[in-house]
N, C-alpha and C. Protein backbone atom coordinates (compact mmCIF):
# COMPACT_ATOMS: atom_id res chain seq x y z
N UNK A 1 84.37 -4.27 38.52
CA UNK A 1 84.75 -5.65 38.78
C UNK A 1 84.46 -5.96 40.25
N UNK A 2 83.72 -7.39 40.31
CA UNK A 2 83.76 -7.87 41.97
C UNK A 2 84.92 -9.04 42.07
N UNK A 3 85.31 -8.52 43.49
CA UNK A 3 86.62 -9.78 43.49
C UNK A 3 85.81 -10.37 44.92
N UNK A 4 86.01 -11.81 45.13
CA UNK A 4 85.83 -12.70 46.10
C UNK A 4 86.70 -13.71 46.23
N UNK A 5 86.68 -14.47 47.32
CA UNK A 5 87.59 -15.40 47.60
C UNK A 5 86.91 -16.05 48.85
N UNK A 6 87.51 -17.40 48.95
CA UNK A 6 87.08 -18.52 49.48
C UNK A 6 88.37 -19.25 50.72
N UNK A 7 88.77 -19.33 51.43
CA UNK A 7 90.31 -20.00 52.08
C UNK A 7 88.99 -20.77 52.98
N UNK A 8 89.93 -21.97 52.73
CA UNK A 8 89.81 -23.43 53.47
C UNK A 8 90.04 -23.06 54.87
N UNK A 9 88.78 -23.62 55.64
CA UNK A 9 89.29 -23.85 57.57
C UNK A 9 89.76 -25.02 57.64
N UNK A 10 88.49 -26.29 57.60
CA UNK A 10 89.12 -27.69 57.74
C UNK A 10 87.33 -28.22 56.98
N UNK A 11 88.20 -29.75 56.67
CA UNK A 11 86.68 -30.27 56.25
C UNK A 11 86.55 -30.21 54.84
N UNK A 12 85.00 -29.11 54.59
CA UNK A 12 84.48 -28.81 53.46
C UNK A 12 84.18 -27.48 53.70
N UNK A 13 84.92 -26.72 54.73
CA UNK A 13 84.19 -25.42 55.17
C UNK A 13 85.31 -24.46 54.77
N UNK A 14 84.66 -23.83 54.60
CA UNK A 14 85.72 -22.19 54.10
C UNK A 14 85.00 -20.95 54.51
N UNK A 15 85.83 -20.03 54.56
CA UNK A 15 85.23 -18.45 55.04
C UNK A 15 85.22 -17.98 54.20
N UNK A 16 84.36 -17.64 53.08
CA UNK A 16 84.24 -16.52 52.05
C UNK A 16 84.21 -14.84 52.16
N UNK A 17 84.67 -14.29 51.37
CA UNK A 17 84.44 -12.98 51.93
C UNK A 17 84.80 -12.32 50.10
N UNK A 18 83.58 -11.12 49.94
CA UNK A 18 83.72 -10.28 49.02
C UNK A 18 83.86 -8.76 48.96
N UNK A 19 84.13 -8.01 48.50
CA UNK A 19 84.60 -6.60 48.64
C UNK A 19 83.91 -6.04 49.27
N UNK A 20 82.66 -6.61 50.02
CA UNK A 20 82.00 -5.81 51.00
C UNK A 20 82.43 -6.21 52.23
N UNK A 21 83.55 -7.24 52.05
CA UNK A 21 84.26 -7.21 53.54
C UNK A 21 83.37 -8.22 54.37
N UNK A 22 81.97 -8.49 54.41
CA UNK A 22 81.25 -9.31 55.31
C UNK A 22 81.68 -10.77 55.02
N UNK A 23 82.39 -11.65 56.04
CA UNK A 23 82.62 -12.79 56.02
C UNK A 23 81.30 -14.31 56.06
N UNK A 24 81.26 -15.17 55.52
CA UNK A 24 80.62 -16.02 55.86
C UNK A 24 81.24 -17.43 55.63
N UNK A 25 80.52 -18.05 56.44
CA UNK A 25 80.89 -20.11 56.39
C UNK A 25 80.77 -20.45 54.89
N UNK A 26 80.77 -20.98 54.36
CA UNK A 26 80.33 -21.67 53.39
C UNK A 26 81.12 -23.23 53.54
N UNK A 27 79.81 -24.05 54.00
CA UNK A 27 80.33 -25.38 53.95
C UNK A 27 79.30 -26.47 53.33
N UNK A 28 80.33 -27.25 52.10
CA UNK A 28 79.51 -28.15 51.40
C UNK A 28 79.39 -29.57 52.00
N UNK A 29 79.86 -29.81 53.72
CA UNK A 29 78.48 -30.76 54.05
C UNK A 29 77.94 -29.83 55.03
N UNK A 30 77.35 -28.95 55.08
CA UNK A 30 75.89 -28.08 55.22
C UNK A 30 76.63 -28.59 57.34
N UNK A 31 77.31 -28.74 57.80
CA UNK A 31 77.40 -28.67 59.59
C UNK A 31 77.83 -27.48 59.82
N UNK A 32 78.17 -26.72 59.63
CA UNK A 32 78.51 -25.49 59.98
C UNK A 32 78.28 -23.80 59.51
N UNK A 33 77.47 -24.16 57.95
CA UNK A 33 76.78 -22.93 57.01
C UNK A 33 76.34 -23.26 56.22
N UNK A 34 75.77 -22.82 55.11
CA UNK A 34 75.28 -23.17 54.06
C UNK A 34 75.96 -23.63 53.15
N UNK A 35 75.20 -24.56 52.01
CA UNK A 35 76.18 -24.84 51.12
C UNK A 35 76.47 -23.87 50.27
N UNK A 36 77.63 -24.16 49.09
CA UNK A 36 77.34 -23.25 47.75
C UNK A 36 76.15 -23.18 47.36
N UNK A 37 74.96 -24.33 46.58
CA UNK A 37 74.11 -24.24 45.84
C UNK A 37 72.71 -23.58 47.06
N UNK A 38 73.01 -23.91 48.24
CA UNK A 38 72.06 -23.05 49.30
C UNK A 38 72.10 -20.97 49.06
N UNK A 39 73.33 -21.11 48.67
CA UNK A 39 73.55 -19.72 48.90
C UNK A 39 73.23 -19.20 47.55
N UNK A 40 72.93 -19.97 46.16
CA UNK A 40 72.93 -19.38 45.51
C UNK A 40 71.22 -18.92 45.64
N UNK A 41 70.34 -19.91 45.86
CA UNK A 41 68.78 -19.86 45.88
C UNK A 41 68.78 -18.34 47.36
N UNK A 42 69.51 -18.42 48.15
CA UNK A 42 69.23 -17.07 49.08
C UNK A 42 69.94 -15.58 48.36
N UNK A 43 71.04 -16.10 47.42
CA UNK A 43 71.07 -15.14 46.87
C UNK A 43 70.21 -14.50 45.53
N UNK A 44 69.23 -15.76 45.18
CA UNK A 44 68.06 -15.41 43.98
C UNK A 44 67.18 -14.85 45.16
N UNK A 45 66.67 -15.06 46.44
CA UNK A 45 65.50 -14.62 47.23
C UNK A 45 66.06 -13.52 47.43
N UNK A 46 67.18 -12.81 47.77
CA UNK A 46 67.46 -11.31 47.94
C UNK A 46 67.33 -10.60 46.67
N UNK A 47 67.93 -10.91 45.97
CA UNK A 47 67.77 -10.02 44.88
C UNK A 47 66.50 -10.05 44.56
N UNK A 48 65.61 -10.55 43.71
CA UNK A 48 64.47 -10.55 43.59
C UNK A 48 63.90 -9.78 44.50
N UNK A 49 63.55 -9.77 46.24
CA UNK A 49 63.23 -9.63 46.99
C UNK A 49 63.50 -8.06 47.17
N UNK A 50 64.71 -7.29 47.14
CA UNK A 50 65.46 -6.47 46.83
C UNK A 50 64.56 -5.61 45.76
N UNK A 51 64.49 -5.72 44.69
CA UNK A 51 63.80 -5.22 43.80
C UNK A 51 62.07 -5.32 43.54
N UNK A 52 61.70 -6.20 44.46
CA UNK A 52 60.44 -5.94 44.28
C UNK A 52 59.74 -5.02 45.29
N UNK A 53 60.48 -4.92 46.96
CA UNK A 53 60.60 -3.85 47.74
C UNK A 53 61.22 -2.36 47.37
N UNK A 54 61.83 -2.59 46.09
CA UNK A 54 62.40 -1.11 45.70
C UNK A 54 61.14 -0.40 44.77
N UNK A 55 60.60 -1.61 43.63
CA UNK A 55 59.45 -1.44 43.14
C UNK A 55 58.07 -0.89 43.73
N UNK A 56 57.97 -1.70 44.76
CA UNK A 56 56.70 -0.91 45.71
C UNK A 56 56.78 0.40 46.70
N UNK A 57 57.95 0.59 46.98
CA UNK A 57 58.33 1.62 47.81
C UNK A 57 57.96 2.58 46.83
N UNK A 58 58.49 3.05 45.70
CA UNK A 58 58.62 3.70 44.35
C UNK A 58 56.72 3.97 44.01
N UNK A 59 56.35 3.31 44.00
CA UNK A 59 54.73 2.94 43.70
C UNK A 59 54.33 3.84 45.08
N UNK A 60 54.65 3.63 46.12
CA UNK A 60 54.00 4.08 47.77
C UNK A 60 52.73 3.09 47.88
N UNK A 61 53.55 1.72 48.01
CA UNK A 61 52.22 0.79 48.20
C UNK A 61 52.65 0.19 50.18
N UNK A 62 51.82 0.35 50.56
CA UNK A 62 51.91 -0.04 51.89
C UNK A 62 51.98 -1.45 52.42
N UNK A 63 53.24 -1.91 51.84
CA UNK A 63 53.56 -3.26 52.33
C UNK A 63 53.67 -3.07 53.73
N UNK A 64 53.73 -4.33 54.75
CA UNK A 64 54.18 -4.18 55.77
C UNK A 64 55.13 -5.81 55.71
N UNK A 65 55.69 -6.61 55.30
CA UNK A 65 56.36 -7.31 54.85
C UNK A 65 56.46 -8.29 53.57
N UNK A 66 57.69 -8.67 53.99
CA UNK A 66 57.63 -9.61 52.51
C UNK A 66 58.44 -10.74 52.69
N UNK A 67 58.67 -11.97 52.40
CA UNK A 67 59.24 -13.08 52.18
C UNK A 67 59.11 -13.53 50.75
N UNK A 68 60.57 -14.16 50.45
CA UNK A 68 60.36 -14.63 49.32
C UNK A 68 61.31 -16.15 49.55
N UNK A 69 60.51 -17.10 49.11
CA UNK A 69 61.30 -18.81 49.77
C UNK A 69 60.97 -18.99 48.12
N UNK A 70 61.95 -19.73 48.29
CA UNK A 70 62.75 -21.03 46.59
C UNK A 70 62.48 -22.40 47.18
N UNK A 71 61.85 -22.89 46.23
CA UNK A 71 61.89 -24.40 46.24
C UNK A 71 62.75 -24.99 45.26
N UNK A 72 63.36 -25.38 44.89
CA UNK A 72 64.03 -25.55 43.76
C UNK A 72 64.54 -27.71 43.53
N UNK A 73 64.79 -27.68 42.62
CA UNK A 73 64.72 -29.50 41.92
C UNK A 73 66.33 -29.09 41.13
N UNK A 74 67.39 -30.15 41.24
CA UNK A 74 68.51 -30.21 40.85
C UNK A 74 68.86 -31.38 40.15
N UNK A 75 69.69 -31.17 38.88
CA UNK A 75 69.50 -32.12 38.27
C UNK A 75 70.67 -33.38 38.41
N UNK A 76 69.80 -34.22 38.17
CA UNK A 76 70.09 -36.03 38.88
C UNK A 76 71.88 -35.95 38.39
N UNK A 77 72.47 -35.49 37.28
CA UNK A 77 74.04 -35.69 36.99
C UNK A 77 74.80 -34.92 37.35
N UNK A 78 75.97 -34.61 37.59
CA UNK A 78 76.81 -33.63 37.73
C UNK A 78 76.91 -33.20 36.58
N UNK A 79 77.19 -31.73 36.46
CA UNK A 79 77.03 -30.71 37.37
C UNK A 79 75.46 -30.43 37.81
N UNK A 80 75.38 -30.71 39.02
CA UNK A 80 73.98 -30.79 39.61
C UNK A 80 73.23 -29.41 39.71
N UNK A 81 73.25 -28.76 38.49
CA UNK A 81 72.55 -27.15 38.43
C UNK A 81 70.98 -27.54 38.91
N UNK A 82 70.57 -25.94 39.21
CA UNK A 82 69.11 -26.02 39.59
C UNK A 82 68.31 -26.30 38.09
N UNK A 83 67.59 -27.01 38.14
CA UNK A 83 66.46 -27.28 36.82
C UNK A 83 65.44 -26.57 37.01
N UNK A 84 64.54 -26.67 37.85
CA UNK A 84 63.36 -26.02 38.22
C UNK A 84 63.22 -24.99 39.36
N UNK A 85 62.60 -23.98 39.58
CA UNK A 85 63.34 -22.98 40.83
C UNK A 85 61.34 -22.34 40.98
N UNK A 86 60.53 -22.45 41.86
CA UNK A 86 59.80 -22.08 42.52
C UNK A 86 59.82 -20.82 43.41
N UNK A 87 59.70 -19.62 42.77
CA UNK A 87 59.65 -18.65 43.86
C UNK A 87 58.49 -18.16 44.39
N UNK A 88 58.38 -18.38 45.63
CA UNK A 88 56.99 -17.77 46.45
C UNK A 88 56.98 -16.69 47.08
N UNK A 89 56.20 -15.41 47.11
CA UNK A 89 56.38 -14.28 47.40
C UNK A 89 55.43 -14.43 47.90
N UNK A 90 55.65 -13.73 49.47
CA UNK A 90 54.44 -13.95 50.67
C UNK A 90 54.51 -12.37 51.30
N UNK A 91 53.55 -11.64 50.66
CA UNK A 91 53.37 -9.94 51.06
C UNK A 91 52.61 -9.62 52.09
N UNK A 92 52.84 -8.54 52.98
CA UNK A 92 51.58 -8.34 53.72
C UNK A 92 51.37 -6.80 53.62
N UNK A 93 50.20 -6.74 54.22
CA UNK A 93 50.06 -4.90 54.42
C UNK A 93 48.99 -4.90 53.19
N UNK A 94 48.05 -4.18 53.08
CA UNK A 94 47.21 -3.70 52.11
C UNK A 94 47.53 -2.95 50.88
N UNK A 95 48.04 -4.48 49.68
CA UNK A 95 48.88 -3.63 48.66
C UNK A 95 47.96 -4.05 47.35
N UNK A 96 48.57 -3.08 46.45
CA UNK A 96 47.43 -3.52 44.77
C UNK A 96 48.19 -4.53 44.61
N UNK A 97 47.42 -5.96 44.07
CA UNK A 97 47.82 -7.14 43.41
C UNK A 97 48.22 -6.84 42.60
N UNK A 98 47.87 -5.67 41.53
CA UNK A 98 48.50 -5.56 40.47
C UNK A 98 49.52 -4.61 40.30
N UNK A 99 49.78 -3.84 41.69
CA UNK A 99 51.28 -3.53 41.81
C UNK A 99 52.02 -4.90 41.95
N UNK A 100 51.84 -5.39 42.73
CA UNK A 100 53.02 -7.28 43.19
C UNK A 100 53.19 -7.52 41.89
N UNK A 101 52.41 -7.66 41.45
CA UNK A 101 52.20 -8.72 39.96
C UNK A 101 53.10 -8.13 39.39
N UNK A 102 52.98 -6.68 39.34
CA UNK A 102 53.95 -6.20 38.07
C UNK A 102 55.44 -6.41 38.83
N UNK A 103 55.47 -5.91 40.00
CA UNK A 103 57.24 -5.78 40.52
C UNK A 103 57.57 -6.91 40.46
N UNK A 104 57.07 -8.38 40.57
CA UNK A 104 57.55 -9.31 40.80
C UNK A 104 57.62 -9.65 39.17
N UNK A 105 56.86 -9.40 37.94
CA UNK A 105 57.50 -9.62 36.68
C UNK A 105 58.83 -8.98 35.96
N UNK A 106 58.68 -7.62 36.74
CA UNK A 106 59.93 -6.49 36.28
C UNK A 106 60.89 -7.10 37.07
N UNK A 107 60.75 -7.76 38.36
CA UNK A 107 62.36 -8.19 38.87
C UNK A 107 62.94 -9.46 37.94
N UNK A 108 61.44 -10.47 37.55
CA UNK A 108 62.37 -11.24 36.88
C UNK A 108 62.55 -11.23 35.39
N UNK A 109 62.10 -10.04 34.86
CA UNK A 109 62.15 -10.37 33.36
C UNK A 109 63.37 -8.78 33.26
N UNK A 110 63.68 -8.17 34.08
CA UNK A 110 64.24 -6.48 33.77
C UNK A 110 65.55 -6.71 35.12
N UNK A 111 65.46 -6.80 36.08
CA UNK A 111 66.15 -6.38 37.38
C UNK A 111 67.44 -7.30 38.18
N UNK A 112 66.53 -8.67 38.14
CA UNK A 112 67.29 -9.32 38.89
C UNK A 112 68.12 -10.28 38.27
N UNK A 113 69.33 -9.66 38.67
CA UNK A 113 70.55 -10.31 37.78
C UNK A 113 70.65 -11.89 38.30
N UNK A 114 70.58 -12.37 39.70
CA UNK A 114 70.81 -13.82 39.47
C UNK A 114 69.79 -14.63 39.00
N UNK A 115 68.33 -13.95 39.04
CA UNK A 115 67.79 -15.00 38.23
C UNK A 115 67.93 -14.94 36.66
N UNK A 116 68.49 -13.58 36.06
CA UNK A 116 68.77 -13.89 34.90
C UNK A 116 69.97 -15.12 34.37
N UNK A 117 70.73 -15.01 35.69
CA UNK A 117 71.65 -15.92 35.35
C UNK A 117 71.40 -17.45 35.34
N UNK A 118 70.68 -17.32 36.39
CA UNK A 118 69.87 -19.04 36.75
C UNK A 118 68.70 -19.35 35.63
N UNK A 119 68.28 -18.29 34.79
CA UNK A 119 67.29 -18.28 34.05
C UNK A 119 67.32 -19.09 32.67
N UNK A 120 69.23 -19.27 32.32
CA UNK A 120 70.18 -20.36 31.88
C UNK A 120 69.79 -21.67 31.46
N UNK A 121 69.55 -21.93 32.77
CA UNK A 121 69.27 -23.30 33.38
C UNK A 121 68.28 -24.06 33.78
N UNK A 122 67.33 -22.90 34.60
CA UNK A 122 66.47 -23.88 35.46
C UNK A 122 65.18 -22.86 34.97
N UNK A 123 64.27 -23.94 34.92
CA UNK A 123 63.01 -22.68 34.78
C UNK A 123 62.30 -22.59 36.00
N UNK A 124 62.18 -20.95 36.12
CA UNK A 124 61.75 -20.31 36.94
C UNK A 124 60.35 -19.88 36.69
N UNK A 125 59.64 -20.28 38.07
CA UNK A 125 57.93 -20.08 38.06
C UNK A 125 57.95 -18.78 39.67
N UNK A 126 56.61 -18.36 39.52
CA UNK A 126 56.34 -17.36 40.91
C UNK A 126 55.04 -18.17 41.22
N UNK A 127 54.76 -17.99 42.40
CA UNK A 127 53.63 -17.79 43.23
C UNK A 127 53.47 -16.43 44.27
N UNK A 128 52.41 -15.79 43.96
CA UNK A 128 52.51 -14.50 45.23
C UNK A 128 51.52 -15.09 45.84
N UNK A 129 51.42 -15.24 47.65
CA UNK A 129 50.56 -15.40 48.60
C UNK A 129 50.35 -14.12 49.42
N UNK A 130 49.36 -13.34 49.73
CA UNK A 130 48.82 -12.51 50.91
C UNK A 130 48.56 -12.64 51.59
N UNK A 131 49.05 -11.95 52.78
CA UNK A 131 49.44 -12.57 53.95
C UNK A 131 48.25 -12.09 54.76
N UNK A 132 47.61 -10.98 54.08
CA UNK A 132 46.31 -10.31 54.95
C UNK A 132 44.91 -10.69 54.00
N UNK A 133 45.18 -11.55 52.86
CA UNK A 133 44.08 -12.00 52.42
C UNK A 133 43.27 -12.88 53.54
């Protein structure tokens, strides 16, 4: 089981903190941290991100970085879930395309639990860019 919790400062801002003890802002008018729905798209870019660096390490493919940015489209009614979610994976270092290709399908079809969860809702597309192409 994960336990988390949220206590109010002032405003719309609160300090979250989960069993790993690391505190953060979370504020839903975005002046002082991120929002909720911000944190959920950085928490789809880690995970994903997370597992496709565990994938290539595993392989011994010689990344020398990686980024992964969300674009994402929310829908017009409340509850304003993500509809559409854009993930771009931007690699560098001299790696097989068809290692990326595969880690980045195994994170989202096998690995990565929040996009399975967001996977619900919003449909999710990839783009991989090389950064030393």
């Amino acid at each position: 089981m994960t336990n988390a919790h949220a206590t109010w400062i002032e405003k719309q801002r609160f300090n979250g903190v989960s069993d790993s003890g690391h505190p953060i802002i979370v504020d839903g008018d975005k002046a002082a941290g991120n929002s909720p729905m911000e944190l959920v798209l950085i928490g789809l870019c880690g995970c994903t991100g997370y597992d496709v660096v565990s994938i290539l390490q595993k392989k011994r493919e010689p990344f020398t970085s990686l980024e992964v940015r969300a674009e994402a489209e929310r829908a017009a009614n409340p509850p304003s879930v993500y509809t559409e979610i854009k993930l771009i994976y931007r690699i560098g270092g001299n790696v097989s395309r068809k290692a990326v290709e595969d880690a980045v399908r195994l994170s989202k079809e096998k690995y990565c639990s929040v996009s399975a969860m967001l996977d619900k809702t919003a449909k999710i597309t990839t783009v991989i860019e090389y950064a030393d192409a």
